[in-house]
Protein backbone atom coordinates (compact mmCIF):
# COMPACT_ATOMS: atom_id res chain seq x y z
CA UNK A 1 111.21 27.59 111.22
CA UNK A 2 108.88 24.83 109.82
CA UNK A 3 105.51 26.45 108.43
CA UNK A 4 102.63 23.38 109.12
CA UNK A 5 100.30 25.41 106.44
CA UNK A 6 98.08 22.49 106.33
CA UNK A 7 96.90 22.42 109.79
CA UNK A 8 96.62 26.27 109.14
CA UNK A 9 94.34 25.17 106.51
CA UNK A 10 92.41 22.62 108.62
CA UNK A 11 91.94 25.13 111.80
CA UNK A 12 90.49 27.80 109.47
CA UNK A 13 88.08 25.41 107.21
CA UNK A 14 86.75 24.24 110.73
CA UNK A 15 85.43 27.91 111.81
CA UNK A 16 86.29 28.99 115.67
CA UNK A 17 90.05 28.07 116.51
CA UNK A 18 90.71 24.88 119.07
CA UNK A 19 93.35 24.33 121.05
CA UNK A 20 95.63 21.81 119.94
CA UNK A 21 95.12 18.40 121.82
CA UNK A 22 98.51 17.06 122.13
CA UNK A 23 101.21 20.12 121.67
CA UNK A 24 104.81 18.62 120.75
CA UNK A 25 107.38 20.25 122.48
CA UNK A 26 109.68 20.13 119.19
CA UNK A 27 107.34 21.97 117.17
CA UNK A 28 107.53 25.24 119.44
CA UNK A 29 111.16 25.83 120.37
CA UNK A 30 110.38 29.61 119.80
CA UNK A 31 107.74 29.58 122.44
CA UNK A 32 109.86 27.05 124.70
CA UNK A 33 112.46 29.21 125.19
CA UNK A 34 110.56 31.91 125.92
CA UNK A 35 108.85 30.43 128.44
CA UNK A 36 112.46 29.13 129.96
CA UNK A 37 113.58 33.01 130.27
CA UNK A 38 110.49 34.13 132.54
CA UNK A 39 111.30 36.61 135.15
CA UNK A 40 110.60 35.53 138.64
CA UNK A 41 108.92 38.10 140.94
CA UNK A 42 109.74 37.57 144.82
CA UNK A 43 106.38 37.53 147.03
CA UNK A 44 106.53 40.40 149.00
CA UNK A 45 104.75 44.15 149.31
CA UNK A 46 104.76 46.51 146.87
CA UNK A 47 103.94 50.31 146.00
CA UNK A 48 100.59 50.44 143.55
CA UNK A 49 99.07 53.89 142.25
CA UNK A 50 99.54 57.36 141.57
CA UNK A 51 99.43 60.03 143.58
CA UNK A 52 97.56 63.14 142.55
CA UNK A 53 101.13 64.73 141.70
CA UNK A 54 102.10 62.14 139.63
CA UNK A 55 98.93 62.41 137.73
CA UNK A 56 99.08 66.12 137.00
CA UNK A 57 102.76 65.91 135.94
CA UNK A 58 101.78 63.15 133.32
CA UNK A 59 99.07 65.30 131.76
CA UNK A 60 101.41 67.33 131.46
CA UNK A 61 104.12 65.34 130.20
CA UNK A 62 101.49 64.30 127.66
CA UNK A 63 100.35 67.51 126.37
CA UNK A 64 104.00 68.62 125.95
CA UNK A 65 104.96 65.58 123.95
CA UNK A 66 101.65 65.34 122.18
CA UNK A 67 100.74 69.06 121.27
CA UNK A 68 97.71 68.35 122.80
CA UNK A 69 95.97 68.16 126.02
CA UNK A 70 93.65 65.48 125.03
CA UNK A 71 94.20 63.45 127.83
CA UNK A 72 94.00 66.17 130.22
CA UNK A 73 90.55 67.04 128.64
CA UNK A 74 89.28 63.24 128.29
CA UNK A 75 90.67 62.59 132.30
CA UNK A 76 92.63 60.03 131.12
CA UNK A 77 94.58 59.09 133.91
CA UNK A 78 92.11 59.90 136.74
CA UNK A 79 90.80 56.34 136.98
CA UNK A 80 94.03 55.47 138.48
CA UNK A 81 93.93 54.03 141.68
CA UNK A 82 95.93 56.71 144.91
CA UNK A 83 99.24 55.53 145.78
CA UNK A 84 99.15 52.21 148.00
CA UNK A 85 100.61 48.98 149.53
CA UNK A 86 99.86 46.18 147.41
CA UNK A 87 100.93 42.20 148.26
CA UNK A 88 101.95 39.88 145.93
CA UNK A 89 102.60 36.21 146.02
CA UNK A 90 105.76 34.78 144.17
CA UNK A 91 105.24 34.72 140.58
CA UNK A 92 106.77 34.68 137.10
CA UNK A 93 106.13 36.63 134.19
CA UNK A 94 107.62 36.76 130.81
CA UNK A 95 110.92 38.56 129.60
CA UNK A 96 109.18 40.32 126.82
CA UNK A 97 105.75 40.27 125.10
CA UNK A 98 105.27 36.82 122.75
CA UNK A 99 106.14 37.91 119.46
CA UNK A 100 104.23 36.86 115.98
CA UNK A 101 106.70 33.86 115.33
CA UNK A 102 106.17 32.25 118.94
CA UNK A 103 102.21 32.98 118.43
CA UNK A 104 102.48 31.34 114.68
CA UNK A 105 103.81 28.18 116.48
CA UNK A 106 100.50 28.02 118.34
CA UNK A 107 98.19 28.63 114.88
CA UNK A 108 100.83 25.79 112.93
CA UNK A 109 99.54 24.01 115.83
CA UNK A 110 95.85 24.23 115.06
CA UNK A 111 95.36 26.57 118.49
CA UNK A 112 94.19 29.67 116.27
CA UNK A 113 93.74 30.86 113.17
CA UNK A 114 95.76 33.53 111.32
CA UNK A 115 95.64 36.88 112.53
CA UNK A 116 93.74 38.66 109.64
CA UNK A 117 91.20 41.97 109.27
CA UNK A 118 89.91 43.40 106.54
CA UNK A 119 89.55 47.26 106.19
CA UNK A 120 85.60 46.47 107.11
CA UNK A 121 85.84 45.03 110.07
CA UNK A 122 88.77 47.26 111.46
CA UNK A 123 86.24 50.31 110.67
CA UNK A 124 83.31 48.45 112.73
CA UNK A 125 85.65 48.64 115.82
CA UNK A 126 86.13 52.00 115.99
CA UNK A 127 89.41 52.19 116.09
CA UNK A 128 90.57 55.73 114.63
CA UNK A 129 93.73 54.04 112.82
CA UNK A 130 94.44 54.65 109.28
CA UNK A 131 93.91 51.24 107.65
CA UNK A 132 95.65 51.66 104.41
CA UNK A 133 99.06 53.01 106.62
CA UNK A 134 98.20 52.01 110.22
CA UNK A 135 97.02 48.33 110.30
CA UNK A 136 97.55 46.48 106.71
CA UNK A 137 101.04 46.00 107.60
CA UNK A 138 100.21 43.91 109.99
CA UNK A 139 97.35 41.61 108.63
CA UNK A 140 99.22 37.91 107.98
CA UNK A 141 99.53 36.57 104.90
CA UNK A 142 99.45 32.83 103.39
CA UNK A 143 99.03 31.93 106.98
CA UNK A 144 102.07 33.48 108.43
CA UNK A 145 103.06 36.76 110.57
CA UNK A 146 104.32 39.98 108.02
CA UNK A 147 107.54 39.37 106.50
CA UNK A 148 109.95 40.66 108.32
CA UNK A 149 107.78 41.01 111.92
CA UNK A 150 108.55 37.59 113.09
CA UNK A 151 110.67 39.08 116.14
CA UNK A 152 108.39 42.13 116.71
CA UNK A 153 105.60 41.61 119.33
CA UNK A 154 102.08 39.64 118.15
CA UNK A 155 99.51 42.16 117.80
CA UNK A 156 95.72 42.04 116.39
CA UNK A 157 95.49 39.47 118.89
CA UNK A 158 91.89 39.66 121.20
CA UNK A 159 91.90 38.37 124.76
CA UNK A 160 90.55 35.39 124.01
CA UNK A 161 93.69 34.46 121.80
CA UNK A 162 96.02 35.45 123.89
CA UNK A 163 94.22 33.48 127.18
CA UNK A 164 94.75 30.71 124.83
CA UNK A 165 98.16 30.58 123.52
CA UNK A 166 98.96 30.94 127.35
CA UNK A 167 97.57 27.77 127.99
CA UNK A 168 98.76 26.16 125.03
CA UNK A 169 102.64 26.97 125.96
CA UNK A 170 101.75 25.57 129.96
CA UNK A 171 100.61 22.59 127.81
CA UNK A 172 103.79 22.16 126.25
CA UNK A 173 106.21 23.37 130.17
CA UNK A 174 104.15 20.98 131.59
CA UNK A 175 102.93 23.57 133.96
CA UNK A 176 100.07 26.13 133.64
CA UNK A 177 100.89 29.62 131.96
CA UNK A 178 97.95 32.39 132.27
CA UNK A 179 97.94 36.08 131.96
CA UNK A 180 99.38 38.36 134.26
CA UNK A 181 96.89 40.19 136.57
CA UNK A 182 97.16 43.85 136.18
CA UNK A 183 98.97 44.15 139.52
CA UNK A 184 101.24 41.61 138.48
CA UNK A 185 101.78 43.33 135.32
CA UNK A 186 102.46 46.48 137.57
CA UNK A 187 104.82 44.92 139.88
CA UNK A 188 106.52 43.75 137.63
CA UNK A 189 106.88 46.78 135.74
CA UNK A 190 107.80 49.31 138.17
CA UNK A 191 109.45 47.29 141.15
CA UNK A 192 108.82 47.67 144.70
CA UNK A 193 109.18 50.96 145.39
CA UNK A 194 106.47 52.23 142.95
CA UNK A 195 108.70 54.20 140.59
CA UNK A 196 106.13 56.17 137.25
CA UNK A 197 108.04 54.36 134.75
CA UNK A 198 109.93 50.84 134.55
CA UNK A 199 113.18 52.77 134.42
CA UNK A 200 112.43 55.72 136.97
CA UNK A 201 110.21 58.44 137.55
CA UNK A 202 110.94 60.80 134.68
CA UNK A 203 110.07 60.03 130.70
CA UNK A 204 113.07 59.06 128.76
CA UNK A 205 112.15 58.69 124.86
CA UNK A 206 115.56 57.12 124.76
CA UNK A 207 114.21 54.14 126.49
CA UNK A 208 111.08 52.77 124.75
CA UNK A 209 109.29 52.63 121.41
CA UNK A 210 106.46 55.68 121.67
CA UNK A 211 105.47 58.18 118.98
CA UNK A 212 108.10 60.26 121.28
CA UNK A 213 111.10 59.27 119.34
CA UNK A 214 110.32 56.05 117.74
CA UNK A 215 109.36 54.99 114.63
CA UNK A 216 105.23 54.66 114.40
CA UNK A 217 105.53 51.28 114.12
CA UNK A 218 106.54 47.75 116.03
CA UNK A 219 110.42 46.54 116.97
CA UNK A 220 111.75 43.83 117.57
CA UNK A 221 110.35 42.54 121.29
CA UNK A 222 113.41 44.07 124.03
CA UNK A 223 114.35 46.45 121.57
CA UNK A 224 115.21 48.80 124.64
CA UNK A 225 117.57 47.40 127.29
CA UNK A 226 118.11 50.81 129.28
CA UNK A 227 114.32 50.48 129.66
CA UNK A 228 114.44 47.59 131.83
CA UNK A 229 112.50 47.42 134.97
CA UNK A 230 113.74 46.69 138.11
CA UNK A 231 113.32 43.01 137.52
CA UNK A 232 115.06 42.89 134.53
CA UNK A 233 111.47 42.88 131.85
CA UNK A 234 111.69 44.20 128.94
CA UNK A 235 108.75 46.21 127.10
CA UNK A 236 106.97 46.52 129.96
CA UNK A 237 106.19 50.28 128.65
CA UNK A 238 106.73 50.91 124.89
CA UNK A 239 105.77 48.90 121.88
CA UNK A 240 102.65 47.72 122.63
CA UNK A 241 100.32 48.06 125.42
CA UNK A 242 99.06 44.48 126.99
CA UNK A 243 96.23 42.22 128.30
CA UNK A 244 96.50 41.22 131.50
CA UNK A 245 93.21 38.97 133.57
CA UNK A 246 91.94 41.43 135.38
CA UNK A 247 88.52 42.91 134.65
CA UNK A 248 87.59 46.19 134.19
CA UNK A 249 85.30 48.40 136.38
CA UNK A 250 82.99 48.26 133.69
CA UNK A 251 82.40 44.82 133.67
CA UNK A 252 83.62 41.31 132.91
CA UNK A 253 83.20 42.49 128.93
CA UNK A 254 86.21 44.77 129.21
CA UNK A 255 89.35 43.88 130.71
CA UNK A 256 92.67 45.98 131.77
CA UNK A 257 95.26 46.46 129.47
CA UNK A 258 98.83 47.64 130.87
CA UNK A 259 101.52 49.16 129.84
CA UNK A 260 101.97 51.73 126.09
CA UNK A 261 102.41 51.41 122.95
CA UNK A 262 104.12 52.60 119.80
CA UNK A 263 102.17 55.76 118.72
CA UNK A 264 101.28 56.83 122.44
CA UNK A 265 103.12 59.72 124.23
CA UNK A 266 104.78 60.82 127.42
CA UNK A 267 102.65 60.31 130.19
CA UNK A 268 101.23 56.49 129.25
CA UNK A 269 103.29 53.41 129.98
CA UNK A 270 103.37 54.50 133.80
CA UNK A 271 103.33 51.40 136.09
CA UNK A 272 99.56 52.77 137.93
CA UNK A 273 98.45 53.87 133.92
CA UNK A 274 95.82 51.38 132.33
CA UNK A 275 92.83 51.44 129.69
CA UNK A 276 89.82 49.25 129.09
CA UNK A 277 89.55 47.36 126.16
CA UNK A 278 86.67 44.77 125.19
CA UNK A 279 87.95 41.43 125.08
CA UNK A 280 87.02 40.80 121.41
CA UNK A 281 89.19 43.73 120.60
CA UNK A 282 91.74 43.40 117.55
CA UNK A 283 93.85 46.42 117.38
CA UNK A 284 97.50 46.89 116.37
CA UNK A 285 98.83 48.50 119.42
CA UNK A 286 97.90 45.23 121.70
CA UNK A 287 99.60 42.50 122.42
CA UNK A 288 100.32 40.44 125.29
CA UNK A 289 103.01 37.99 127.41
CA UNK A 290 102.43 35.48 129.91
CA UNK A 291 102.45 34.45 133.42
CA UNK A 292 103.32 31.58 135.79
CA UNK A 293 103.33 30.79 139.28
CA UNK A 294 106.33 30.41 141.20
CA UNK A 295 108.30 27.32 140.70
């Protein structure tokens, strides 16, 4: 891969992060051929939800995995909407999440800057992550993802980036690319037949990157074949959790995020699971793919 370090340069000295103005096609093959594997989802009904069964057996799930009933105690998954029909139009969404080489192919582009935090402004989020052993390894350096990441998912990405790089890579297919709504994402993930997980209704460890049985970090994006969903995605539990368009009941400042990541536990990563995040939200747990209408 080319590095174009001086429009890197230029995107940063120029403060907030613009959109390229005319994307070339041959300077984002990474991102191209993503966008030439997306999945396409049939129109059609669909099972959305929990019922209050499947609820209780994922606190419990949780607790067992977890040694703690935190989630149980915080209510966790009692936001989730009861077991319903859902329709969908036709749609396409993306084999696995955009990984940090793709997304540095949209900042070598002049789209956005380099994904970089300091230990301050981690801290002013919030976020209870260990900075020194949680989140440095993924702050980019010299302009370019972590040595050695460039196939793992993008993370430390806020909603705003990812809304963008979407757009960016329609630029270049000559079509529009967006994020998935959070009952695409869910579709998508779990099939029609509303299934917990992408895979079935049971946790399997064996099948996605969690604290369960992985390694409290990243992998490479699709990592897990066996954890497929019925439509063939990838990641679509495991790894990290994802934006998706979709506001949250809170308010247009918070919007849902889908799927789990790599230090969550049994119980999270459920198609009808979701969290709120705030849109300006840089964690290292969060990253995203896109979506397309049908062609």
């Amino acid at each position: 891969m080319t590095w174009r370090c001086t429009l890197v340069m230029m995107a940063a000295a120029c403060g907030a992060p613009r959109p390229a103005q005319h994307p070339q096609a041959q300077d984002a093959p990474l991102s191209l051929a993503a966008d030439h594997r997306m999945i396409a989802v049939p129109a059609g009904q669909f099972v959305a939800g929990s019922t209050p069964e499947e609820r209780q057996a994922a606190y419990d799930d949780h607790a067992h995995s977890a040694g703690s009933d935190l989630a149980r105690l915080e209510r966790w998954f009692d936001r989730e909407a009861d077991r319903h029909p859902e329709t969908l139009p036709a749609y396409r969404i993306d084999l696995m999440p955009v990984t940090q080489a793709q997304y540095a192919e949209f900042v070598a582009a002049g789209g956005a800057q380099p994904l970089v935090v300091d230990e301050a402004a981690w801290t002013a989020q919030g976020f209870g992550h260990d900075f020194a052993t949680e989140v440095a390894r993924f702050v980019w350096v010299d302009g370019r993802p972590p040595s050695g990441r460039e196939d793992h998912p993008v993370v430390l990405v806020t909603w705003q980036d990812a809304d963008r790089y979407c757009t960016w890579r329609g630029d270049l297919a000559g079509e529009r690319r967006r994020l998935p709504s959070a009952l695409e994402f869910e579709k998508a993930a779990r099939g029609d037949g509303g299934i917990a997980y992408p895979w079935g209704n049971l946790f399997e460890p064996e099948r996605l990157n969690s604290a369960v049985q992985g390694p409290r970090d990243t992998m490479p994006a699709g990592s897990f074949v066996a954890g497929a969903s019925p439509y063939g995605a990838l990641d679509m539990a495991g790894n990290v959790a994802q934006w998706t368009s979709t506001a949250a009941d809170g308010g247009d400042d918070e919007v849902i995020v889908k799927g789990s990541a790599w230090p969550d536990f049994a119980g999270l990563g459920r198609g009808a699971a979701w969290q709120a995040r705030a849109r300006a939200a840089r964690h290292v747990i969060l990253g995203f793919r896109c979506a397309a209408e049908a062609s």
